[in-house]
C-alpha atoms as a PDB file:
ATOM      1  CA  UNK A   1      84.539 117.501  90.406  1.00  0.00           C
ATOM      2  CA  UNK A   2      87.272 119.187  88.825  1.00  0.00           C
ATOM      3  CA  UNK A   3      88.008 120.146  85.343  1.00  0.00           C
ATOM      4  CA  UNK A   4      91.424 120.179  83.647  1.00  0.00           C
ATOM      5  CA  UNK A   5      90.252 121.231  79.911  1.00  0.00           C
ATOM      6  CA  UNK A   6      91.525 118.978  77.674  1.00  0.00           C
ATOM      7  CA  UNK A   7      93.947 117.029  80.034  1.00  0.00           C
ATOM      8  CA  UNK A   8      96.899 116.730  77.401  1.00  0.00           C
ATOM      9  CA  UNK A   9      98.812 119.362  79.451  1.00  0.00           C
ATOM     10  CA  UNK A  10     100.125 116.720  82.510  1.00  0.00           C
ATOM     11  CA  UNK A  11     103.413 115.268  82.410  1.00  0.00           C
ATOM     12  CA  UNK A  12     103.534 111.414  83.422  1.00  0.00           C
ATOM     13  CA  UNK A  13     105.897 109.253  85.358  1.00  0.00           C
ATOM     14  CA  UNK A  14     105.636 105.782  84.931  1.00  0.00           C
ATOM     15  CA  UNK A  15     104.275 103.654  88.714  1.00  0.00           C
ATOM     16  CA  UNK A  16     103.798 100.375  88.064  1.00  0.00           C
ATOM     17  CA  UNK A  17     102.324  97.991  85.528  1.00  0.00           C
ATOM     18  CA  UNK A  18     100.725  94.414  85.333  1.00  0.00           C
ATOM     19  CA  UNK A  19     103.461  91.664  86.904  1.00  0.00           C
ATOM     20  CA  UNK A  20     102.831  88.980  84.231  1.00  0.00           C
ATOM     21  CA  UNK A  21     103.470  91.555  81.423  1.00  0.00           C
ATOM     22  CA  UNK A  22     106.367  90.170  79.856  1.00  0.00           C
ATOM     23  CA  UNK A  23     108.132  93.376  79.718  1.00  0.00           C
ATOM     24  CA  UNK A  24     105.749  94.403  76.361  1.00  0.00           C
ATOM     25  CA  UNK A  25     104.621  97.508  76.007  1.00  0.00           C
ATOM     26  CA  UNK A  26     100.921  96.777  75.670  1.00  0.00           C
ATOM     27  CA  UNK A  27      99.813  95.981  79.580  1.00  0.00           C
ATOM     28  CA  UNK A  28      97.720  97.655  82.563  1.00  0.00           C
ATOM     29  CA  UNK A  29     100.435 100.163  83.891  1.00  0.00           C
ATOM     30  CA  UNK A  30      99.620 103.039  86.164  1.00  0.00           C
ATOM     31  CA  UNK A  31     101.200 106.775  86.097  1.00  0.00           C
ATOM     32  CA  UNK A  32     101.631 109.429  88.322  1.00  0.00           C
ATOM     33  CA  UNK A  33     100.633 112.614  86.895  1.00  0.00           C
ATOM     34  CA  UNK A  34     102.232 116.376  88.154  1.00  0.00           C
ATOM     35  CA  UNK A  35      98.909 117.403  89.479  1.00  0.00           C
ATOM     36  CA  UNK A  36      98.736 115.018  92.096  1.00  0.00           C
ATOM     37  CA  UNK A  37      96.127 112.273  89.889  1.00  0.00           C
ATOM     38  CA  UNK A  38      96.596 109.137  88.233  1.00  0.00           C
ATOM     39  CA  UNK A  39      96.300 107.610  84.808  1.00  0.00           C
ATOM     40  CA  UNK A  40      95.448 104.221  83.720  1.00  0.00           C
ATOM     41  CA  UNK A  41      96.529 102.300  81.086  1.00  0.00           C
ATOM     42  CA  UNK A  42      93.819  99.543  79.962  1.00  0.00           C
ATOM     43  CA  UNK A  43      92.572  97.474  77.525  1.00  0.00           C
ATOM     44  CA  UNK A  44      88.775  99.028  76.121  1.00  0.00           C
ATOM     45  CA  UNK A  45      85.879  97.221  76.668  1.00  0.00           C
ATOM     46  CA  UNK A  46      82.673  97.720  74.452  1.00  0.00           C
ATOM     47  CA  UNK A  47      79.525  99.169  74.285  1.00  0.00           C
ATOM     48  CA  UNK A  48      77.626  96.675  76.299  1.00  0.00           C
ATOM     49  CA  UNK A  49      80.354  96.611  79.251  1.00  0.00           C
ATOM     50  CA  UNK A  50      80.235 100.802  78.937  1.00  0.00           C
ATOM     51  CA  UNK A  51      75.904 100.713  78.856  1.00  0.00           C
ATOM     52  CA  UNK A  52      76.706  98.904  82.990  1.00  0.00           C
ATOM     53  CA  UNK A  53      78.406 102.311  83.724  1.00  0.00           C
ATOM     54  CA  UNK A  54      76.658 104.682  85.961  1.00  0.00           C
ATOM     55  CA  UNK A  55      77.069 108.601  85.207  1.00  0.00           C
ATOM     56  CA  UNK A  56      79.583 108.049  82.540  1.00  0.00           C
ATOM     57  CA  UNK A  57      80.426 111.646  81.229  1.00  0.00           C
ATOM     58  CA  UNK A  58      81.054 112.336  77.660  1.00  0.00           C
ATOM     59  CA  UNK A  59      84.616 113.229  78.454  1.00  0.00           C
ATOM     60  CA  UNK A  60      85.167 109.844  80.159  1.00  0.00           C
ATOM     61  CA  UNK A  61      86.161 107.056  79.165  1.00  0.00           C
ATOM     62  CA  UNK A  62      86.822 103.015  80.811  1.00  0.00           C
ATOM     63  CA  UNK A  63      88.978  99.895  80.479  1.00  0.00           C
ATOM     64  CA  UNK A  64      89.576  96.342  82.305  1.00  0.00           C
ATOM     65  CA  UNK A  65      91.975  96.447  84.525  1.00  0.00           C
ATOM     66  CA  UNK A  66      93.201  92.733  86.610  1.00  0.00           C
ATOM     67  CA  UNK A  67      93.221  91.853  90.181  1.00  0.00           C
ATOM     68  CA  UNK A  68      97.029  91.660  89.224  1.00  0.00           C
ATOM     69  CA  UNK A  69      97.474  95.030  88.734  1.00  0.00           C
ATOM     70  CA  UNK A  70      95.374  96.600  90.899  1.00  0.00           C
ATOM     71  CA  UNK A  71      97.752  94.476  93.682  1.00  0.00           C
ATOM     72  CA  UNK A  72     100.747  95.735  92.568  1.00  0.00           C
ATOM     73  CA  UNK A  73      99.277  99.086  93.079  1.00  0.00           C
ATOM     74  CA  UNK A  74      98.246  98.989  96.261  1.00  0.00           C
ATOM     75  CA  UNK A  75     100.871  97.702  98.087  1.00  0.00           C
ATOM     76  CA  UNK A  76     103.206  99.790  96.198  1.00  0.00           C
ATOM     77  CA  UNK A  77     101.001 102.910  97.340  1.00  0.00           C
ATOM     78  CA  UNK A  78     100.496 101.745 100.958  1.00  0.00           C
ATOM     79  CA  UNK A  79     104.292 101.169 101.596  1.00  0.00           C
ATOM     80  CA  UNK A  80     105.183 104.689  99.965  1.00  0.00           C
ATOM     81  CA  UNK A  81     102.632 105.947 102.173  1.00  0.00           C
ATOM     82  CA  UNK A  82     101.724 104.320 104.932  1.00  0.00           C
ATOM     83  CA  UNK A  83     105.246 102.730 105.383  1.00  0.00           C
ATOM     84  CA  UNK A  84     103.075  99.183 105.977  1.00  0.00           C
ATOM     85  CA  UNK A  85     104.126  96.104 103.470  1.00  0.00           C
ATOM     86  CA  UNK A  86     101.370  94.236 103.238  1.00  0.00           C
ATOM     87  CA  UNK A  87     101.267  90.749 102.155  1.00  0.00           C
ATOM     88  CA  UNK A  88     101.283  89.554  98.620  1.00  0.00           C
ATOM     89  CA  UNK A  89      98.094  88.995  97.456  1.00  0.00           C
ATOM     90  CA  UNK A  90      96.603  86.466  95.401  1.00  0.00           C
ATOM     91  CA  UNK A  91      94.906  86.408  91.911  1.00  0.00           C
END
């Protein structure tokens, strides 16, 4: 597991985000950071979703992210690279 201290030293570059967003600024979007990770934008979840985690460190943390999302995603990352379109998904 690696360690990056703090994490607020990463620069971001926006990915993609939740289809059905409506263009707000308050949706499931995904980043690309400079150090070759990702980030997640969620919506948190409580204590009794977080007490179902398994090994959850003290400097994580966890959100809900849609079937939606997580779609857009993966094709997204599979054509940039694997150079494959998959089919649109459902849900």
């Amino acid at each position: 597991m690696q360690s990056y201290g703090d994490g607020d030293d990463l620069s971001l570059t926006f990915y993609c985000k939740d289809p059905d967003s409506n263009q707000d600024n308050e949706c499931e979007t995904f980043y690309r950071t400079d150090r070759g990770s990702w980030l997640v934008q969620v919506k948190k979840r409580g204590p009794r979703v977080g007490a179902q985690l398994i090994g959850l460190g003290e400097d994580e943390t966890f959100g809900e992210l849609s079937e939606r999302t997580m779609n857009v995603f993966v094709r997204k990352y599979v054509r940039e690279h694997y150079g494959v379109d998959l089919p649109a998904g459902t849900g």
